[in-house]
N, C-alpha and C. Protein backbone atom coordinates (compact mmCIF):
# COMPACT_ATOMS: atom_id res chain seq x y z
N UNK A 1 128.92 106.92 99.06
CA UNK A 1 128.27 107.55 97.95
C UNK A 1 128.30 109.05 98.19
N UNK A 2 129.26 109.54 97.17
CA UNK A 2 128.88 111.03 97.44
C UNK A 2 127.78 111.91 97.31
N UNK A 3 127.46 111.39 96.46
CA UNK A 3 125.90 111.91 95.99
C UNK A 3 124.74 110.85 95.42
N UNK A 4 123.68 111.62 94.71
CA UNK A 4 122.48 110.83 94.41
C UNK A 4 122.21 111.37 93.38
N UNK A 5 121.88 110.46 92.43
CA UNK A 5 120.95 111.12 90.82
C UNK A 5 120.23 109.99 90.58
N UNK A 6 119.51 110.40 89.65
CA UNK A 6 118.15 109.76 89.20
C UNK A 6 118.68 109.77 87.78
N UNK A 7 118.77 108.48 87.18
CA UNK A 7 118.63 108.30 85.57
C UNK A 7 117.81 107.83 85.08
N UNK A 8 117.36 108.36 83.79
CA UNK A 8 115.81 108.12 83.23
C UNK A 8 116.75 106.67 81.92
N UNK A 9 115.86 105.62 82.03
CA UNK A 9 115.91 104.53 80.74
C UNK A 9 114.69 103.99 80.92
N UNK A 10 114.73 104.49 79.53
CA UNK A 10 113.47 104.37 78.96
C UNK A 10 112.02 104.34 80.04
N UNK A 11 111.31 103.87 80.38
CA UNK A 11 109.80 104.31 81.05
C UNK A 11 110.73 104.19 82.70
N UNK A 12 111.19 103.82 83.16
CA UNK A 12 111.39 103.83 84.65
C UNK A 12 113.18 105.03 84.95
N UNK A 13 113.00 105.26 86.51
CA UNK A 13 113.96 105.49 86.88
C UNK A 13 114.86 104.77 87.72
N UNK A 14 116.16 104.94 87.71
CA UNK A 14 116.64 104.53 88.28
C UNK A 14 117.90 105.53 89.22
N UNK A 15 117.55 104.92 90.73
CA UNK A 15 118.54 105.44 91.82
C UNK A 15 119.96 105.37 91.54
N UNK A 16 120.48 105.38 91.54
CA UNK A 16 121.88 105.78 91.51
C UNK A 16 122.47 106.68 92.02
N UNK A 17 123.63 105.95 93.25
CA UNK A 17 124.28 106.66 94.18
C UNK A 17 126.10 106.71 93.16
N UNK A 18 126.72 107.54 94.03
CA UNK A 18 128.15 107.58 92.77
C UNK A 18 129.12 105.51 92.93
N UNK A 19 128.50 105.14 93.66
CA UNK A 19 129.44 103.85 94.37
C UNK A 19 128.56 103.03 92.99
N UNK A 20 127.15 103.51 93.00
CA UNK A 20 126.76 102.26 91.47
C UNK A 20 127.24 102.87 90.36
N UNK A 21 127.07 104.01 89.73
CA UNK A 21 128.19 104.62 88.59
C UNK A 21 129.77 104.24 88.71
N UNK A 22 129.90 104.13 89.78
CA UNK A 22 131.39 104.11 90.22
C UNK A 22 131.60 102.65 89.39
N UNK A 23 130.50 102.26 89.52
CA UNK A 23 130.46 100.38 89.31
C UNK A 23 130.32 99.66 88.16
N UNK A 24 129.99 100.82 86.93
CA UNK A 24 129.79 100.95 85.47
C UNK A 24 131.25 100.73 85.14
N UNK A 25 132.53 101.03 86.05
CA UNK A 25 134.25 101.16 85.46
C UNK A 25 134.53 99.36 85.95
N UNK A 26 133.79 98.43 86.61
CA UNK A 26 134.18 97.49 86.65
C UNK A 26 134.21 96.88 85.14
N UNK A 27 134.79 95.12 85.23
CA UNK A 27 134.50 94.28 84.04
C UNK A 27 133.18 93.66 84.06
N UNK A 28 132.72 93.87 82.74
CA UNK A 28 131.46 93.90 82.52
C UNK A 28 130.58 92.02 83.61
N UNK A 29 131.77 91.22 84.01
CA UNK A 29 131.40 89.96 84.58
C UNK A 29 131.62 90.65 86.11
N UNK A 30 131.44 91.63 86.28
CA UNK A 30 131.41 91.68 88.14
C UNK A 30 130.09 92.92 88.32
N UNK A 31 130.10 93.67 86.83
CA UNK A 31 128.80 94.74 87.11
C UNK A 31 127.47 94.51 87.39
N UNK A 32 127.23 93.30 86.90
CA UNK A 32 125.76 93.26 87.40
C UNK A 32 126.13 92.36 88.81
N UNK A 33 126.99 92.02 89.48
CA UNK A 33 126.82 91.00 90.66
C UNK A 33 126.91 92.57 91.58
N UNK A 34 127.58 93.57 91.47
CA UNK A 34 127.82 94.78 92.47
C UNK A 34 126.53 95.43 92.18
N UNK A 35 126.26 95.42 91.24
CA UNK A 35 124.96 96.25 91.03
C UNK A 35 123.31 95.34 92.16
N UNK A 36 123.71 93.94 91.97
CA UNK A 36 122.48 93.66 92.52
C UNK A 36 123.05 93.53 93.54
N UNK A 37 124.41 93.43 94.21
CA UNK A 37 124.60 93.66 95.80
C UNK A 37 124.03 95.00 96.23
N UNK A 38 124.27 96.25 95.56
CA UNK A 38 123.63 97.50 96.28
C UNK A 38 121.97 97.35 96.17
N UNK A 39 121.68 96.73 95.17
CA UNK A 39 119.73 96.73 95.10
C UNK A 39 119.43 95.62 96.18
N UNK A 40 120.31 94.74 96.56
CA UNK A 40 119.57 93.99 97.89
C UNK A 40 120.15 94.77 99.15
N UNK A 41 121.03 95.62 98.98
CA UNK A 41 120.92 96.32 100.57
C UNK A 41 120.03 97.43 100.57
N UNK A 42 119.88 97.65 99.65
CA UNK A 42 118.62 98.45 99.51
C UNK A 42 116.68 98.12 99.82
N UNK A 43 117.11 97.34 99.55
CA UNK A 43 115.62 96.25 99.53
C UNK A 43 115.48 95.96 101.32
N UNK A 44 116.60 95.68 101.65
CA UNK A 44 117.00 95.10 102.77
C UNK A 44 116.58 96.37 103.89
N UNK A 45 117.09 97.70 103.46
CA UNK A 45 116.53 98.78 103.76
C UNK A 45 115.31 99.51 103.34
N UNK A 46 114.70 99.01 102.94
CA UNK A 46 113.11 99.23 102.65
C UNK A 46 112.25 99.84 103.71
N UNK A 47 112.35 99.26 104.97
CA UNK A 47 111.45 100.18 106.00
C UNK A 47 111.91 101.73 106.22
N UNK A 48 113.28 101.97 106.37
CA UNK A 48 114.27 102.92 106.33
C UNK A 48 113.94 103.95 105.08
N UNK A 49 113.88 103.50 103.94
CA UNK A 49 113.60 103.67 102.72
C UNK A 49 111.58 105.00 103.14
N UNK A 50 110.84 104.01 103.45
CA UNK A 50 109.78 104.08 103.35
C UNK A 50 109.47 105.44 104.65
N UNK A 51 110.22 105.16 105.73
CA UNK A 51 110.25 106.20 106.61
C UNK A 51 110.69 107.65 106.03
N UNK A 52 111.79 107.66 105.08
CA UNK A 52 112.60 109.06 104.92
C UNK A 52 111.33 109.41 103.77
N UNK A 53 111.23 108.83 103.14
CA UNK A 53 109.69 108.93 102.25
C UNK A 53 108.61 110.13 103.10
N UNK A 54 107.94 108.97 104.39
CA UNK A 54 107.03 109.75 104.87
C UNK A 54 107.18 111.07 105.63
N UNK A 55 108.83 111.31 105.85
CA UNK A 55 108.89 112.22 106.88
C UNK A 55 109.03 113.77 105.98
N UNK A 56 109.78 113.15 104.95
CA UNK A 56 109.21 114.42 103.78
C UNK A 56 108.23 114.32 103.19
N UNK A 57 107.46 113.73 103.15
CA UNK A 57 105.81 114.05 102.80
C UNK A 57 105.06 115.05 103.99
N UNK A 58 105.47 114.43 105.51
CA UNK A 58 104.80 115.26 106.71
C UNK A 58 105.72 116.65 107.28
N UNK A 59 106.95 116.77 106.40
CA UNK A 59 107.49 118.27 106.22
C UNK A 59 106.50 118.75 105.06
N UNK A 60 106.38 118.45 103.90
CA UNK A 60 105.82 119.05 103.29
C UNK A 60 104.14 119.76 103.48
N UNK A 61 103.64 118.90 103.50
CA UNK A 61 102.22 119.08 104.72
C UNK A 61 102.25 120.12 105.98
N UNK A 62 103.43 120.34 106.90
CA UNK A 62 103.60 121.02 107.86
C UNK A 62 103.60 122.62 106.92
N UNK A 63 104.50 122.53 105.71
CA UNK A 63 105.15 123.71 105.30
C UNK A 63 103.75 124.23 104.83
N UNK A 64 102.89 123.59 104.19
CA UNK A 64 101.73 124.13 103.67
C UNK A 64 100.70 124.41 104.74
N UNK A 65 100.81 124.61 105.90
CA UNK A 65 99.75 125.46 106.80
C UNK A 65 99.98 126.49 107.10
N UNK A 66 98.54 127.36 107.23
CA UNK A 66 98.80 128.61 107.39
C UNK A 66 99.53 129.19 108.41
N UNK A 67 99.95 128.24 109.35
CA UNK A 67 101.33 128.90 110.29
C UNK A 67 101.74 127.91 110.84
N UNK A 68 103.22 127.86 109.93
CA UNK A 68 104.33 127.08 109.89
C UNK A 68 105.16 126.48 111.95
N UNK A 69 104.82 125.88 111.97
CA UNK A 69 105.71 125.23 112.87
C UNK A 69 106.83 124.72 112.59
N UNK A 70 108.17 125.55 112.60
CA UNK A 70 109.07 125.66 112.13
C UNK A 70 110.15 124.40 112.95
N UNK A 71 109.98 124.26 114.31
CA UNK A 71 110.28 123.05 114.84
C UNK A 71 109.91 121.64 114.36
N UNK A 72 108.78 121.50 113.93
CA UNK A 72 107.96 120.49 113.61
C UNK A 72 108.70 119.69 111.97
N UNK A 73 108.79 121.30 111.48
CA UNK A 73 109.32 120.78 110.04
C UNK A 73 110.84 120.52 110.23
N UNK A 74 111.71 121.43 110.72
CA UNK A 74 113.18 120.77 110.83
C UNK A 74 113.19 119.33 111.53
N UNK A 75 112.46 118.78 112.74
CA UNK A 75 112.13 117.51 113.51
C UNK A 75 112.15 116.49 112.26
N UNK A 76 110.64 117.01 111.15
CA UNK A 76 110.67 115.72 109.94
C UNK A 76 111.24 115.89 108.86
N UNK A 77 111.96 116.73 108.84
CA UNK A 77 113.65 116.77 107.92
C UNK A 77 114.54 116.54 108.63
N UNK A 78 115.01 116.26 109.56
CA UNK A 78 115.94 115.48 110.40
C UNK A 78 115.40 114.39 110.31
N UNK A 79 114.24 113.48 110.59
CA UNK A 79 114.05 112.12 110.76
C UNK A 79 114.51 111.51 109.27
N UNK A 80 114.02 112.51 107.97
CA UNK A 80 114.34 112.02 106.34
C UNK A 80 115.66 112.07 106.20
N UNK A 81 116.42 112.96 106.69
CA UNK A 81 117.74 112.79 106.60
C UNK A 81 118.20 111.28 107.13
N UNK A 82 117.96 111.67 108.61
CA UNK A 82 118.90 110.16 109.10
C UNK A 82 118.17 108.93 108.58
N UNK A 83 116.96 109.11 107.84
CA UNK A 83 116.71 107.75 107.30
C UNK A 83 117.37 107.37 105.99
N UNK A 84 117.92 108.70 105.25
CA UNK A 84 118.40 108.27 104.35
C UNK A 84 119.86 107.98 104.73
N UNK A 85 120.25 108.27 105.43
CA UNK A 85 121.90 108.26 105.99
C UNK A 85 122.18 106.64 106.64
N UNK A 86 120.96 105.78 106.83
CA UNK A 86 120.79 104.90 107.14
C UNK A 86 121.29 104.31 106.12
N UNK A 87 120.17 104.50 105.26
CA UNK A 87 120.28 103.30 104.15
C UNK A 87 121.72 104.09 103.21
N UNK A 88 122.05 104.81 103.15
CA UNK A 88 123.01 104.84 102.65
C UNK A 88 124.96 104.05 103.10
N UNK A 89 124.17 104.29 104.24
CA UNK A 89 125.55 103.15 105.07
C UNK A 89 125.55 101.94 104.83
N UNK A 90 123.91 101.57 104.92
CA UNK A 90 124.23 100.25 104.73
C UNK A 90 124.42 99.85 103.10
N UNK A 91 123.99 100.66 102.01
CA UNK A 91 124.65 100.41 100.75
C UNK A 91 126.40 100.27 101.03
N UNK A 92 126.58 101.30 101.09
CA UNK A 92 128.12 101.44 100.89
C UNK A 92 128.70 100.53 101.57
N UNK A 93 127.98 100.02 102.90
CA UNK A 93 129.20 98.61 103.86
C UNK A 93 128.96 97.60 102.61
N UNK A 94 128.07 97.36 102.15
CA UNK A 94 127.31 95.96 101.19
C UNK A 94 128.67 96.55 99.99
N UNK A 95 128.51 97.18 99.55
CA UNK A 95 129.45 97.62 98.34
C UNK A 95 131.14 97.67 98.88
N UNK A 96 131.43 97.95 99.89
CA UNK A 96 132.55 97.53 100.24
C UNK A 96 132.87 95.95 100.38
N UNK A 97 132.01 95.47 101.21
CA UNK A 97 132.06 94.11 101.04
C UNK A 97 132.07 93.68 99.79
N UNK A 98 131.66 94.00 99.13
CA UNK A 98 131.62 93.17 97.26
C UNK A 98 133.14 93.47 96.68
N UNK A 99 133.52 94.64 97.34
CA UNK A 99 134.63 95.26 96.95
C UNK A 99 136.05 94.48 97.06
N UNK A 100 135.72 94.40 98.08
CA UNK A 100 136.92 93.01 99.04
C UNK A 100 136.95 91.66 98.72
N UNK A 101 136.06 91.46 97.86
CA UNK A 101 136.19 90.17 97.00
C UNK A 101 137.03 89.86 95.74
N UNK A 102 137.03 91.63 95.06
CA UNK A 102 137.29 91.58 93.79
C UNK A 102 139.21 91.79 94.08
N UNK A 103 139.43 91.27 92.69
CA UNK A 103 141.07 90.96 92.70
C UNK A 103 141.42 92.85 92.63
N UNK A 104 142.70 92.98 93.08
CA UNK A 104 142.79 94.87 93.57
C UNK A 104 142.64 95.24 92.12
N UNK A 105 143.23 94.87 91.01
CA UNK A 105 143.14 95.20 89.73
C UNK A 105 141.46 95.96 89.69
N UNK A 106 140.57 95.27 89.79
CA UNK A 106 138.56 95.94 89.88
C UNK A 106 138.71 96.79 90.83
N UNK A 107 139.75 96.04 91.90
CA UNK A 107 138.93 97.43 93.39
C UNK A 107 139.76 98.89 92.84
N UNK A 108 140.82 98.91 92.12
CA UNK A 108 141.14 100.04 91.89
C UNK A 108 140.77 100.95 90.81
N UNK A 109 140.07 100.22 89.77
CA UNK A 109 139.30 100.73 88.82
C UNK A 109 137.49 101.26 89.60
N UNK A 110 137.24 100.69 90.48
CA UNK A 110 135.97 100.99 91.21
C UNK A 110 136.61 102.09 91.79
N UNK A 111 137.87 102.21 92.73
CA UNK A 111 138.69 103.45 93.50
C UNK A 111 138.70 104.59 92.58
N UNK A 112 139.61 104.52 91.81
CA UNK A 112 139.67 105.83 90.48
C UNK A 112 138.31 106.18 90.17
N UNK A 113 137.02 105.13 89.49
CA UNK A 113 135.66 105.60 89.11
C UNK A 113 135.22 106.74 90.36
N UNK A 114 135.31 106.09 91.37
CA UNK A 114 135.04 106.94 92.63
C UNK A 114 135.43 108.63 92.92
N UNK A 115 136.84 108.29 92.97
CA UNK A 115 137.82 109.69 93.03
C UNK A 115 137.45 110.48 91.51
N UNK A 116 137.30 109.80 90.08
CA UNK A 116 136.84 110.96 89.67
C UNK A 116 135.24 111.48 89.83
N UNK A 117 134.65 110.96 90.12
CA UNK A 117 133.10 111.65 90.50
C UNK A 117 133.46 112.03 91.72
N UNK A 118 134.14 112.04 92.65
CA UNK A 118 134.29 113.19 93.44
C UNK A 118 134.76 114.61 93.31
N UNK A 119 135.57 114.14 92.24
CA UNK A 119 135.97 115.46 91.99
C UNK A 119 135.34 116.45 91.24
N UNK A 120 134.12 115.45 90.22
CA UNK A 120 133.50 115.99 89.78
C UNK A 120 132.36 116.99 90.71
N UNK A 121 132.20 115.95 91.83
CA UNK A 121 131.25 116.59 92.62
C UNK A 121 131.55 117.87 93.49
N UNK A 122 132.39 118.34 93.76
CA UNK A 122 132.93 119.15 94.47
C UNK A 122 132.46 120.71 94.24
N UNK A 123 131.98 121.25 95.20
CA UNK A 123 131.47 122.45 95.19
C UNK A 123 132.58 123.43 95.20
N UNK A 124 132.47 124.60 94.43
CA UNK A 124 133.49 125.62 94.71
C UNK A 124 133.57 126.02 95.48
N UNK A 125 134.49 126.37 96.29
CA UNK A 125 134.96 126.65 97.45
C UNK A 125 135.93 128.10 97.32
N UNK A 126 134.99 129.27 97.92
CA UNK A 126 135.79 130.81 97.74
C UNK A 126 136.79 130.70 98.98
């Protein structure tokens, strides 16, 4: 997943990494089986989930005292990072695996969906 966005329908949001958009270019009989493969590795990653949660809540808390412990806060932005880097692996192995099921005709329409949101994503580079 190259990246992360949040889409609003209707009263809730929803996560979306580029590998589940990516997953909108399948046939409409394999999108919801890839879609609920990434929401159970997700689920599956829930403690992981719940950690990168608290460790930017206790950066944020750190940042708001009147003198910043600047170690303290990079420490619980490093722990939110690698918790999200967690669960993001384990999406993408789960989504590869789903991947390797489908006849190459899907896996290459999931491939292309991919490569163009990368390209979309790409920062300019001077």
């Amino acid at each position: 997943m190259a990246g992360f966005i949040s889409l609003r329908s209707g009263d809730r949001m929803i996560n979306a990494g580029s590998l589940r958009i990516a997953g909108s270019e399948l046939p409409v009989a394999q999108r919801r089986p890839f879609r609920t493969a990434l929401r159970q590795a997700r689920r599956a990653m829930r403690p992981s989930i719940i950690a990168g949660r608290a460790a930017r809540t206790e950066a944020a808390a750190l940042l708001r005292q009147p003198v910043i412990n600047q170690a303290a806060v990079v420490a619980a932005l490093d722990r939110a990072r690698d918790a999200d880097m967690v669960v993001r692996a384990a999406v993408e192995r789960r989504a590869v695996g789903y991947a390797a099921t489908l006849p190459p005709d899907d896996r290459a329409k999931l491939a292309d969906a991919m490569q163009r949101r990368s390209q979309k994503a790409r920062p300019a580079i001077d």
